[in-house]
N, C-alpha and C. Protein backbone atom coordinates (compact mmCIF):
# COMPACT_ATOMS: atom_id res chain seq x y z
N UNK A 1 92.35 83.99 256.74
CA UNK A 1 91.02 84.26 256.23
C UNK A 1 90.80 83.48 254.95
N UNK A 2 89.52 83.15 254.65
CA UNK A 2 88.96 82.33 253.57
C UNK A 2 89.10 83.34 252.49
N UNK A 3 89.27 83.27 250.80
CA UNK A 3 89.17 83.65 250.04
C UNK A 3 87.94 83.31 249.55
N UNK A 4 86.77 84.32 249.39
CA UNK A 4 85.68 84.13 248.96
C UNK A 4 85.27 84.52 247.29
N UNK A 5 85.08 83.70 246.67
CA UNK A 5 84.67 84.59 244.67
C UNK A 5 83.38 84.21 244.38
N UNK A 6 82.77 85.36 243.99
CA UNK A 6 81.65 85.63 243.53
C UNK A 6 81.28 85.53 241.95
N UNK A 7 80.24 84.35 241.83
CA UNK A 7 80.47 84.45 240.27
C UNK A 7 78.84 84.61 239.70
N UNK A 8 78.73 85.12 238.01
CA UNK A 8 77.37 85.19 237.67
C UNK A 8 76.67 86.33 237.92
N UNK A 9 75.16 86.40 238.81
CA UNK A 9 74.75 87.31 238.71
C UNK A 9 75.03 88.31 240.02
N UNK A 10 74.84 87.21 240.93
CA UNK A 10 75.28 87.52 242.15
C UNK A 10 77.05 88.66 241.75
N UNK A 11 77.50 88.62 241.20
CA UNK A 11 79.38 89.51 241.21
C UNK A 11 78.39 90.70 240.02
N UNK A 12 77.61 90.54 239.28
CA UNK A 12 77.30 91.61 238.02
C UNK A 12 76.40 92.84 239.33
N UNK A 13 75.53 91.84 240.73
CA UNK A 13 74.92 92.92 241.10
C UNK A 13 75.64 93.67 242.12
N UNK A 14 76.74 92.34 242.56
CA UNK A 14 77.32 93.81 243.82
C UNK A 14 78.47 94.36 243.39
N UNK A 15 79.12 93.81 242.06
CA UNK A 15 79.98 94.17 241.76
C UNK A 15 81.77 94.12 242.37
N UNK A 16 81.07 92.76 243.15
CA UNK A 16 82.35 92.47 243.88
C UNK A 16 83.02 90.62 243.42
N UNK A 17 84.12 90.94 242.68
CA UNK A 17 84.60 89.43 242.73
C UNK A 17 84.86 88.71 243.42
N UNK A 18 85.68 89.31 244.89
CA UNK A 18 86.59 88.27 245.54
C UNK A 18 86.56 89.12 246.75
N UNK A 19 86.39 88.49 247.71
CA UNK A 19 86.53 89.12 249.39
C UNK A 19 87.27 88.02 250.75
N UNK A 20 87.81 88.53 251.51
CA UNK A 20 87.73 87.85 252.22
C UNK A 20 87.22 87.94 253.70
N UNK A 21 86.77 86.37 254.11
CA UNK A 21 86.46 86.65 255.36
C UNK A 21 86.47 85.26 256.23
N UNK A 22 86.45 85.76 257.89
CA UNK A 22 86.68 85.17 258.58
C UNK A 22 85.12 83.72 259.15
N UNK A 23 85.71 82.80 259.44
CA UNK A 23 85.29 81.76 260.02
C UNK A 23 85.19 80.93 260.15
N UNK A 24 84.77 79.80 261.57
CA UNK A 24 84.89 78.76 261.58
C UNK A 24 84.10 77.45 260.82
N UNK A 25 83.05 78.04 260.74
CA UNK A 25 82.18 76.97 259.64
C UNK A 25 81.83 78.11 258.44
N UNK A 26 80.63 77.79 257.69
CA UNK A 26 80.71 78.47 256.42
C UNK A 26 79.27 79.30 256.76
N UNK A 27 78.93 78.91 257.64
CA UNK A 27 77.89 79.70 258.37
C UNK A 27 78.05 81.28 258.62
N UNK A 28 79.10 80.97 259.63
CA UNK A 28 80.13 82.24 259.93
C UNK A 28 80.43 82.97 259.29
N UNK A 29 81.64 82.64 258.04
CA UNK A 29 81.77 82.95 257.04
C UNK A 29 81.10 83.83 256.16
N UNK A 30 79.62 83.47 255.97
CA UNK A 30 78.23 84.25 255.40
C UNK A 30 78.01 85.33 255.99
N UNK A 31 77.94 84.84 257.32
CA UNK A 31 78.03 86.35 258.69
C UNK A 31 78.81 87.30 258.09
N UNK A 32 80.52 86.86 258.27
CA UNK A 32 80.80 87.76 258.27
C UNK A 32 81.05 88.38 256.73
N UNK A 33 80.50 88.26 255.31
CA UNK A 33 80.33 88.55 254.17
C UNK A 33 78.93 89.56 254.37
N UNK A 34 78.25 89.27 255.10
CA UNK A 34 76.82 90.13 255.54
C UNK A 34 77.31 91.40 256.17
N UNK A 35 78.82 90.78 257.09
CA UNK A 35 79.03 92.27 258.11
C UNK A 35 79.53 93.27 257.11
N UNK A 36 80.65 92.45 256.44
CA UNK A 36 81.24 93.64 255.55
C UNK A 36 80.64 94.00 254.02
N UNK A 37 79.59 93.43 253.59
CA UNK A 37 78.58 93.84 252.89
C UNK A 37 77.46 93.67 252.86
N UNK A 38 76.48 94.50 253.36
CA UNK A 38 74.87 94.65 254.05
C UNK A 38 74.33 94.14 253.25
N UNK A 39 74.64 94.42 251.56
CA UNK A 39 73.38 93.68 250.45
C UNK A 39 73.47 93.04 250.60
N UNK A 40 74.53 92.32 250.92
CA UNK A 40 74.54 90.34 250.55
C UNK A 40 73.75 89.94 251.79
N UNK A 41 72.93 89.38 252.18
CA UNK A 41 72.37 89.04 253.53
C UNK A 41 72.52 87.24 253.43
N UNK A 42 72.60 86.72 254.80
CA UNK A 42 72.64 85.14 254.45
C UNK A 42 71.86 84.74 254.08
N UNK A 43 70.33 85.43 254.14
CA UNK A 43 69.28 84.99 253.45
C UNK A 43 69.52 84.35 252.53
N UNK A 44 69.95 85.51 251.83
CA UNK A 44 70.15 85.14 250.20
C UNK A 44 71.45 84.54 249.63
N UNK A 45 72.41 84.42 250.48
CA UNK A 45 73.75 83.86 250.08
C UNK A 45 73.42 82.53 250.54
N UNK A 46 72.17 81.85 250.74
CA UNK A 46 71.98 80.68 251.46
C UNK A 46 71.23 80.37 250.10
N UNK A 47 70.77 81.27 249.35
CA UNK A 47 70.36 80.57 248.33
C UNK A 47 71.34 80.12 246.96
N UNK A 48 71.88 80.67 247.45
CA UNK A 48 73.20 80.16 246.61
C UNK A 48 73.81 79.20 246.26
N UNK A 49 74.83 78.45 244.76
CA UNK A 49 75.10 77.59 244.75
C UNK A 49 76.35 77.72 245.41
N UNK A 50 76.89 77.15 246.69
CA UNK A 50 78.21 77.52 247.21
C UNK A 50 79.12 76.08 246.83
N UNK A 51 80.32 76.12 246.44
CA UNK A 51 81.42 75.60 246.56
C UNK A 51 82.40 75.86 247.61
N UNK A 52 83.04 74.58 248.53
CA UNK A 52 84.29 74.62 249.42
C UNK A 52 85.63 73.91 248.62
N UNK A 53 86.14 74.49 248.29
CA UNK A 53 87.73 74.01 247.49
C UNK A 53 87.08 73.04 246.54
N UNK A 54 86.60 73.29 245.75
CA UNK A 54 85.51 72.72 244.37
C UNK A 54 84.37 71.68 244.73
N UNK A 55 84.07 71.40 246.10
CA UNK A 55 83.29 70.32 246.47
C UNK A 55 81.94 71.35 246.73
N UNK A 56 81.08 70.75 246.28
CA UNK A 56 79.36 71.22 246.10
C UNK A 56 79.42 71.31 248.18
N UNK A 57 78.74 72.05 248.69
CA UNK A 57 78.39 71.99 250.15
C UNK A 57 77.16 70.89 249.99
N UNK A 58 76.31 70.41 249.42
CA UNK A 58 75.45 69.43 249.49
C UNK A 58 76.17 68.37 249.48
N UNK A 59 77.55 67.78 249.27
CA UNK A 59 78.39 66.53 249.11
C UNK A 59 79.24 66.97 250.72
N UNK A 60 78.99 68.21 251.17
CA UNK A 60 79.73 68.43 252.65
C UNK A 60 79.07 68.45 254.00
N UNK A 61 79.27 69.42 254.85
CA UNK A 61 78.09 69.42 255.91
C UNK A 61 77.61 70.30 255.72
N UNK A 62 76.86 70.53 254.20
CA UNK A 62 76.20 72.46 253.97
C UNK A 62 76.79 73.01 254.87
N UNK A 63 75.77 74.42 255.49
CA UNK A 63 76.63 75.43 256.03
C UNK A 63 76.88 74.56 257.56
N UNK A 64 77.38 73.85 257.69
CA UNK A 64 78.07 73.50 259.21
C UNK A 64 79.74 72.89 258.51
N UNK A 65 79.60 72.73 257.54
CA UNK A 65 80.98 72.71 256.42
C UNK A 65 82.14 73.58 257.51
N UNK A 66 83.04 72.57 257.94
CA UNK A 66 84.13 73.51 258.54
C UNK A 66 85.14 74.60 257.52
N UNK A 67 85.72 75.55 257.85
CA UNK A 67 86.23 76.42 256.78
C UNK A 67 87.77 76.50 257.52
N UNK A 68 89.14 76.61 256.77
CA UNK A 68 90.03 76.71 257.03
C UNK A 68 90.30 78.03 256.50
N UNK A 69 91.69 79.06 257.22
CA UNK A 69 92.13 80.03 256.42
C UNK A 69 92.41 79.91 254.89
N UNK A 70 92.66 78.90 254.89
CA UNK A 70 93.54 78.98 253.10
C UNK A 70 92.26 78.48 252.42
N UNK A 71 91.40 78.05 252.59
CA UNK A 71 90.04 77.47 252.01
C UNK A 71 89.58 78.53 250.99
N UNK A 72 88.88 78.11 249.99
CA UNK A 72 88.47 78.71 248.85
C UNK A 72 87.10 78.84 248.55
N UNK A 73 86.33 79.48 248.94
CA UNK A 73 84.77 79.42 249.04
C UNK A 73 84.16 80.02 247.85
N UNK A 74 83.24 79.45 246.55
CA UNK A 74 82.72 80.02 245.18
C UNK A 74 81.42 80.12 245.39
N UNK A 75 80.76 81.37 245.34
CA UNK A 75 79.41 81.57 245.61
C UNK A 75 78.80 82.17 243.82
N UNK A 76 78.24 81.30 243.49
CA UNK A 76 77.34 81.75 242.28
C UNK A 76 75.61 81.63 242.10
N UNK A 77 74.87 82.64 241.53
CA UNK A 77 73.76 82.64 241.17
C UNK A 77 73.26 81.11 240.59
N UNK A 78 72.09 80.36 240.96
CA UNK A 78 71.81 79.17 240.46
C UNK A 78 71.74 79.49 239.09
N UNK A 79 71.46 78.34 238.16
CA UNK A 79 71.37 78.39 237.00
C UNK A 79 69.82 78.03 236.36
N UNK A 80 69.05 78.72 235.91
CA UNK A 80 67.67 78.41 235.50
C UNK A 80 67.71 78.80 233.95
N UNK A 81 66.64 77.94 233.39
CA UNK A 81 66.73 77.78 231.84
C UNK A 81 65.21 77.67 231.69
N UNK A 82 64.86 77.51 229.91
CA UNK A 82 63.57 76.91 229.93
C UNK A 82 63.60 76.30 228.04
């Protein structure tokens, strides 16, 4: 299984750092972060800035990004300023 960490606002609202879960692309993956926690929906974990083993998913195949067990997936709240 992928080690998933939650950082920012996204970990302050569900209160979860680190989970893991199963799948073959990072698609999946989201799935199954949705199965085992309802708030998080892919909706919104799609809005997310995601990292695969420190590489941006926009430098990968976004969510068609293949995922290995030992893979390291960082999901954080974007960053907005003014």
């Amino acid at each position: 299984m992928a080690t998933v960490k939650f950082f920012g606002l996204l970990r302050i609202q569900t209160g979860i750092a680190e989970a893991k879960a199963e799948g073959k692309t990072l698609k999946e993956v989201l799935y199954d972060i949705q199965r085992q926690y309802p708030s998080m929906t892919v909706k919104e974990l799609k809005k997310k800035v995601i990292y695969v083993n420190g590489k941006d998913i926009n430098q990968l195949k976004f969510f068609r990004t293949k995922i290995n067990p030992n893979d390291e997936i960082t999901i954080m709240s974007p960053v907005s300023g003014g």
